[in-house]
C-alpha atoms as a PDB file:
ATOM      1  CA  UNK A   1       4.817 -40.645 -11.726  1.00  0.00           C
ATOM      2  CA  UNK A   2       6.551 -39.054  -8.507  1.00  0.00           C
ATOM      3  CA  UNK A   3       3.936 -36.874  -6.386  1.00  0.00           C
ATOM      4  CA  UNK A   4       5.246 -33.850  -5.565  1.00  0.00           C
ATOM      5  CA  UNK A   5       3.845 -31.234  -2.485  1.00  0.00           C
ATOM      6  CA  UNK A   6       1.539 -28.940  -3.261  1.00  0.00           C
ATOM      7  CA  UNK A   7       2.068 -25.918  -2.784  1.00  0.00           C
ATOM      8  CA  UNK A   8      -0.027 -22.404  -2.143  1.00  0.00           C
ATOM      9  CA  UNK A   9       0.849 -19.163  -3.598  1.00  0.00           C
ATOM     10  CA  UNK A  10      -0.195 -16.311  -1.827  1.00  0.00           C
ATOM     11  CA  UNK A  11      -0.267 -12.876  -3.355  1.00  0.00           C
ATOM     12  CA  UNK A  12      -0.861 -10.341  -0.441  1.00  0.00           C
ATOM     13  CA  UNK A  13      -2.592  -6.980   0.013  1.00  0.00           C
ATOM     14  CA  UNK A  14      -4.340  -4.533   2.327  1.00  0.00           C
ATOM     15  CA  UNK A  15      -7.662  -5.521   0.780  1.00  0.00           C
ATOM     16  CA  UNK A  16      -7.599  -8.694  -1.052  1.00  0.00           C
ATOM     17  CA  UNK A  17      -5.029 -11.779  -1.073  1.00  0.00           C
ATOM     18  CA  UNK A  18      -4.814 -13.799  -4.523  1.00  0.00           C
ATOM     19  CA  UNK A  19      -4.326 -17.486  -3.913  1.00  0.00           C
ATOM     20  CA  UNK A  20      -3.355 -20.216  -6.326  1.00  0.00           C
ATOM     21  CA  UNK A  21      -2.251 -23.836  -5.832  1.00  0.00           C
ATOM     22  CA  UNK A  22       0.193 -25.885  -8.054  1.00  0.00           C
ATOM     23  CA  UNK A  23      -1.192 -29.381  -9.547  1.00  0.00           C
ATOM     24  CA  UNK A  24      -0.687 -32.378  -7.264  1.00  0.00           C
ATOM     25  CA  UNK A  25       2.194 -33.506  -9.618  1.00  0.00           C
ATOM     26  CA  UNK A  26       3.481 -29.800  -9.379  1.00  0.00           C
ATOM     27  CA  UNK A  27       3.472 -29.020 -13.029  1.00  0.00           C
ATOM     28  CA  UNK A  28       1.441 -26.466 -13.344  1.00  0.00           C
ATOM     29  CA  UNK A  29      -0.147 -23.081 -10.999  1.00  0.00           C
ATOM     30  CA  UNK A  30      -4.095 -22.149 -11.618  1.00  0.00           C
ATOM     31  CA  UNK A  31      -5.625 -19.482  -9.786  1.00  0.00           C
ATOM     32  CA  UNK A  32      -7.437 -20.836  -6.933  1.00  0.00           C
ATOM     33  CA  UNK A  33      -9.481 -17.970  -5.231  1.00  0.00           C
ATOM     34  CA  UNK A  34      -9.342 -14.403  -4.213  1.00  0.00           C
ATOM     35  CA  UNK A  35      -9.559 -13.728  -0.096  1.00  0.00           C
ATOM     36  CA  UNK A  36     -11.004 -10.520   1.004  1.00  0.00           C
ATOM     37  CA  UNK A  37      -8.709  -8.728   4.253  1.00  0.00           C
ATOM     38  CA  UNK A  38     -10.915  -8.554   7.120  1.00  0.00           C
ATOM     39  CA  UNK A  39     -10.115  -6.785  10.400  1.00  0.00           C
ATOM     40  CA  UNK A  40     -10.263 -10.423  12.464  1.00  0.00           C
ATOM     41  CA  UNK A  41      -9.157 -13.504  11.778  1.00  0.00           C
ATOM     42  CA  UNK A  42     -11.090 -15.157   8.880  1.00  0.00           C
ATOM     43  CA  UNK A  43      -9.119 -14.740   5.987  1.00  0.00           C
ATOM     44  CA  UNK A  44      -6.126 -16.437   8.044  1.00  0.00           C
ATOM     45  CA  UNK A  45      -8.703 -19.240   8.727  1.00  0.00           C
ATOM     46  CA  UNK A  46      -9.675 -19.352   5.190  1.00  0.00           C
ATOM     47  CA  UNK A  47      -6.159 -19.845   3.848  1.00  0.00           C
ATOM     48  CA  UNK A  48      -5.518 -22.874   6.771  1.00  0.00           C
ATOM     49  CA  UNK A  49      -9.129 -23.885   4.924  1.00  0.00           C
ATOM     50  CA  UNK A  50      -7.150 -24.394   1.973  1.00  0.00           C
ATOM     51  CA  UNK A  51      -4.432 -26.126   3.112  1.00  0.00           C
ATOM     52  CA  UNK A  52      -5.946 -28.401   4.428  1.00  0.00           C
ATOM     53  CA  UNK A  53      -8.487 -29.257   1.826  1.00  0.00           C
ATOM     54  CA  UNK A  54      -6.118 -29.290  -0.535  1.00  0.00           C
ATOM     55  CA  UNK A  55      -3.200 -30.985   1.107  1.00  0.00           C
ATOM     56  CA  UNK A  56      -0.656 -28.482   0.953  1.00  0.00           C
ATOM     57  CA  UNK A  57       2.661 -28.953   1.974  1.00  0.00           C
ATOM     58  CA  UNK A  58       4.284 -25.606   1.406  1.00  0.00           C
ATOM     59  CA  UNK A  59       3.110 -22.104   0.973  1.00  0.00           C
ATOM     60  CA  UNK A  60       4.793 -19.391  -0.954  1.00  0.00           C
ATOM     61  CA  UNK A  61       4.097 -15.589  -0.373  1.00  0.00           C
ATOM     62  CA  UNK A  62       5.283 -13.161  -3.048  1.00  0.00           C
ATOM     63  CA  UNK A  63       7.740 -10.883  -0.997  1.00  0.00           C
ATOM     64  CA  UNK A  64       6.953  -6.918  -2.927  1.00  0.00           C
ATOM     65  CA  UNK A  65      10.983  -5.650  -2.809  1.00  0.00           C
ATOM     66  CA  UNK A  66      11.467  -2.451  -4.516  1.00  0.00           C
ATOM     67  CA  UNK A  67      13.189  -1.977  -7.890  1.00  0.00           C
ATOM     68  CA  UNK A  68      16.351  -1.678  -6.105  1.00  0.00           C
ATOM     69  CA  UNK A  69      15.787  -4.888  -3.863  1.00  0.00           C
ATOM     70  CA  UNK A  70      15.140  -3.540  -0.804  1.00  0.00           C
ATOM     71  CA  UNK A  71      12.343  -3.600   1.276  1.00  0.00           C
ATOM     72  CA  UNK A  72      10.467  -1.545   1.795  1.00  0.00           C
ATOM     73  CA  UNK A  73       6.748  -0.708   3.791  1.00  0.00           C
ATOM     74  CA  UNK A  74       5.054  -2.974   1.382  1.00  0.00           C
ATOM     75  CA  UNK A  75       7.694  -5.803   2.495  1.00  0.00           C
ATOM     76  CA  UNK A  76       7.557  -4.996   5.900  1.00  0.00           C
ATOM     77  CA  UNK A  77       3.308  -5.467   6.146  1.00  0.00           C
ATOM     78  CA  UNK A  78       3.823  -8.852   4.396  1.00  0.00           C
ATOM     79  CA  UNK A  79       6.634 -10.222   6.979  1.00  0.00           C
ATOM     80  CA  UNK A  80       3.989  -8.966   9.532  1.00  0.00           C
ATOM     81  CA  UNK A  81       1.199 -10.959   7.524  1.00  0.00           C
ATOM     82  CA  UNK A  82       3.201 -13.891   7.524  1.00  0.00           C
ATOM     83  CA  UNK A  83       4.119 -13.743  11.203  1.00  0.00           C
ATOM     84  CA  UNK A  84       0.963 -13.931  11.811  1.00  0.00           C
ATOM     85  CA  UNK A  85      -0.283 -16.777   9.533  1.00  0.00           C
ATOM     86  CA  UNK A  86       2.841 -18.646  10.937  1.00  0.00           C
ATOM     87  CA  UNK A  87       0.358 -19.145  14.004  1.00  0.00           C
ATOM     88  CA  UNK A  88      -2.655 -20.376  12.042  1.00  0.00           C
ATOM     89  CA  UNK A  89      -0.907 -23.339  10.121  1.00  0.00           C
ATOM     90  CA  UNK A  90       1.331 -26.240   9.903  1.00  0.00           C
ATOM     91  CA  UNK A  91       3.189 -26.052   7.075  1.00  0.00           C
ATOM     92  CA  UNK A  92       6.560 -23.872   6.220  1.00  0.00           C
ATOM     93  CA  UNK A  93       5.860 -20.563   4.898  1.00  0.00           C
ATOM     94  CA  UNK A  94       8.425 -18.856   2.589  1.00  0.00           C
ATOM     95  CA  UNK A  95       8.949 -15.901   0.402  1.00  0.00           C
ATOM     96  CA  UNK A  96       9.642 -15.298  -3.384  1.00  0.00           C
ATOM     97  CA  UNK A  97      10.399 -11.754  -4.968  1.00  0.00           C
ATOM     98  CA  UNK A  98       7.247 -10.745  -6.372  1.00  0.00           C
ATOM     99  CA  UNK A  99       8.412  -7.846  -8.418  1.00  0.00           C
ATOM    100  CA  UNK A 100       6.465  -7.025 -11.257  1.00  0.00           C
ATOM    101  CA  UNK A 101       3.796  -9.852 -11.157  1.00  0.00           C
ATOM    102  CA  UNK A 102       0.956  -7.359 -10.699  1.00  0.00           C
ATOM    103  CA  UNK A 103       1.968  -5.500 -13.839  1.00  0.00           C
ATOM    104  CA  UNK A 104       2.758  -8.681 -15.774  1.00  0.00           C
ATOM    105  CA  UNK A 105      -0.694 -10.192 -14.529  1.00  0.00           C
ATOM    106  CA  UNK A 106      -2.639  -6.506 -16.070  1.00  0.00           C
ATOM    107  CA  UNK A 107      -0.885  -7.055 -19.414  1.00  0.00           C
ATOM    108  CA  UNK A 108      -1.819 -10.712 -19.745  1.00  0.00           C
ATOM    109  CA  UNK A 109      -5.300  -9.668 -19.113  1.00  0.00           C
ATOM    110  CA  UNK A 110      -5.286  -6.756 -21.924  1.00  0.00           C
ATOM    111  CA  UNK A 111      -3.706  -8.990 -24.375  1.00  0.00           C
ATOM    112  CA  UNK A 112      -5.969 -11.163 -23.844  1.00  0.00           C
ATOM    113  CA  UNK A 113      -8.913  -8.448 -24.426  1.00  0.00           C
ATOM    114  CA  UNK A 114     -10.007  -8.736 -20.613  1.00  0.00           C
ATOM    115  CA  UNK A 115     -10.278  -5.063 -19.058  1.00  0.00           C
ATOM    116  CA  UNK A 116      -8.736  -4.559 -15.501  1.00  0.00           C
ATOM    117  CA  UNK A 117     -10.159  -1.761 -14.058  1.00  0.00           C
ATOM    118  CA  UNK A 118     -12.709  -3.520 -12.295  1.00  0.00           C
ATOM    119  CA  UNK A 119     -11.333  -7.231 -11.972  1.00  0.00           C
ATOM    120  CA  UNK A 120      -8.935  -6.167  -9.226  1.00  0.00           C
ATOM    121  CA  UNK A 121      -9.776 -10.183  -8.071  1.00  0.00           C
ATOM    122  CA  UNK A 122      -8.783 -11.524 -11.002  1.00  0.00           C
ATOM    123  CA  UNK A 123      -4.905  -9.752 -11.211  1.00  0.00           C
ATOM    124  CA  UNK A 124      -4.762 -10.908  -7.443  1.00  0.00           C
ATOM    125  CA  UNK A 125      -4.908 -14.562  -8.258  1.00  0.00           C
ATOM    126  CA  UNK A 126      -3.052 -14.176 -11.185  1.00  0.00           C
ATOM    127  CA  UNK A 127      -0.411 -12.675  -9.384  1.00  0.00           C
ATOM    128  CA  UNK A 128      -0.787 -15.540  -7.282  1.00  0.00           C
ATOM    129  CA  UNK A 129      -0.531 -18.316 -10.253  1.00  0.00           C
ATOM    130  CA  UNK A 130       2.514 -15.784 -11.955  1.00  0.00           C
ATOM    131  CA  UNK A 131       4.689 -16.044  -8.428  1.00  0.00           C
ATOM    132  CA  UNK A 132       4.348 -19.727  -8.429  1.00  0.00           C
ATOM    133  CA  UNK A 133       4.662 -20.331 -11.962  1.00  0.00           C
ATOM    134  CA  UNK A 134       7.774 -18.704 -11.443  1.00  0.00           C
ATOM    135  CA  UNK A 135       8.855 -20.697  -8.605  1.00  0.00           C
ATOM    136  CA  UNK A 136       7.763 -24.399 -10.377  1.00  0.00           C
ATOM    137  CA  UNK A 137      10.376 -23.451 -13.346  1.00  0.00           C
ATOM    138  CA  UNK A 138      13.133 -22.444 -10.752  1.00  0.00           C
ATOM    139  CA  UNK A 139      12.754 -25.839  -9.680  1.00  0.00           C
ATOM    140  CA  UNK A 140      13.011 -27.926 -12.148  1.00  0.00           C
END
């Protein structure tokens, strides 16, 4: 079998960034982890953690456009997030529309009988594992 890059998806918010990693073969996306925001630098250091634990070639953040496709403050916060992790690793980081993974990610929980009100850490990585899903099947 041909080994593929691995690659990090990277749901971000104000208060908590969903992560989760495609298989080595890059198959598949499972939820890796949920990153609280702190005011200095550790959850930047926590996600170059990953990477290099996990040998990650590329990481993906989900870029939030609005329903028209623009951007707007929510977009603009995440290209300042990714400027700044841009300095703490190695690897190329790029972008993916993100719309609607949060919602998708709520109603995959309900149907599955899981309640969301209080598992705000669970839709994060599933948003996470949703954006790259999404990106694995534009791919092959």
């Amino acid at each position: 079998m041909i080994k593929v890059d691995r690659i990090l998806a990277i749901d971000y918010g104000d208060k908590r960034i969903g992560v989760a990693i495609s298989d080595p073969l890059g198959f598949t996306a499972q939820e890796y982890e949920t990153i609280i925001v702190t005011n200095n630098v550790n959850h930047f250091l926590r996600i170059k953690e990953i990477i290099d634990e996990n040998n990650v070639m590329k990481v993906l953040v989900g870029m939030p456009f609005l329903m028209n496709g623009k951007k707007g403050e929510r977009a603009e916060k995440t290209e300042e997030f990714i400027k700044k992790l841009e300095k703490y690793v190695s690897v190329p980081v790029f972008t993916l529309d993100e719309r609607l993974t949060t919602s998708e990610a709520k109603k995959i929980m309900i149907s599955l009988g899981q309640k969301t009100g209080k598992k705000k850490e669970k839709i994060d990585r599933l948003s996470a594992a949703l954006l790259l899903e999404n990106y694995l099947r534009s791919i092959t």
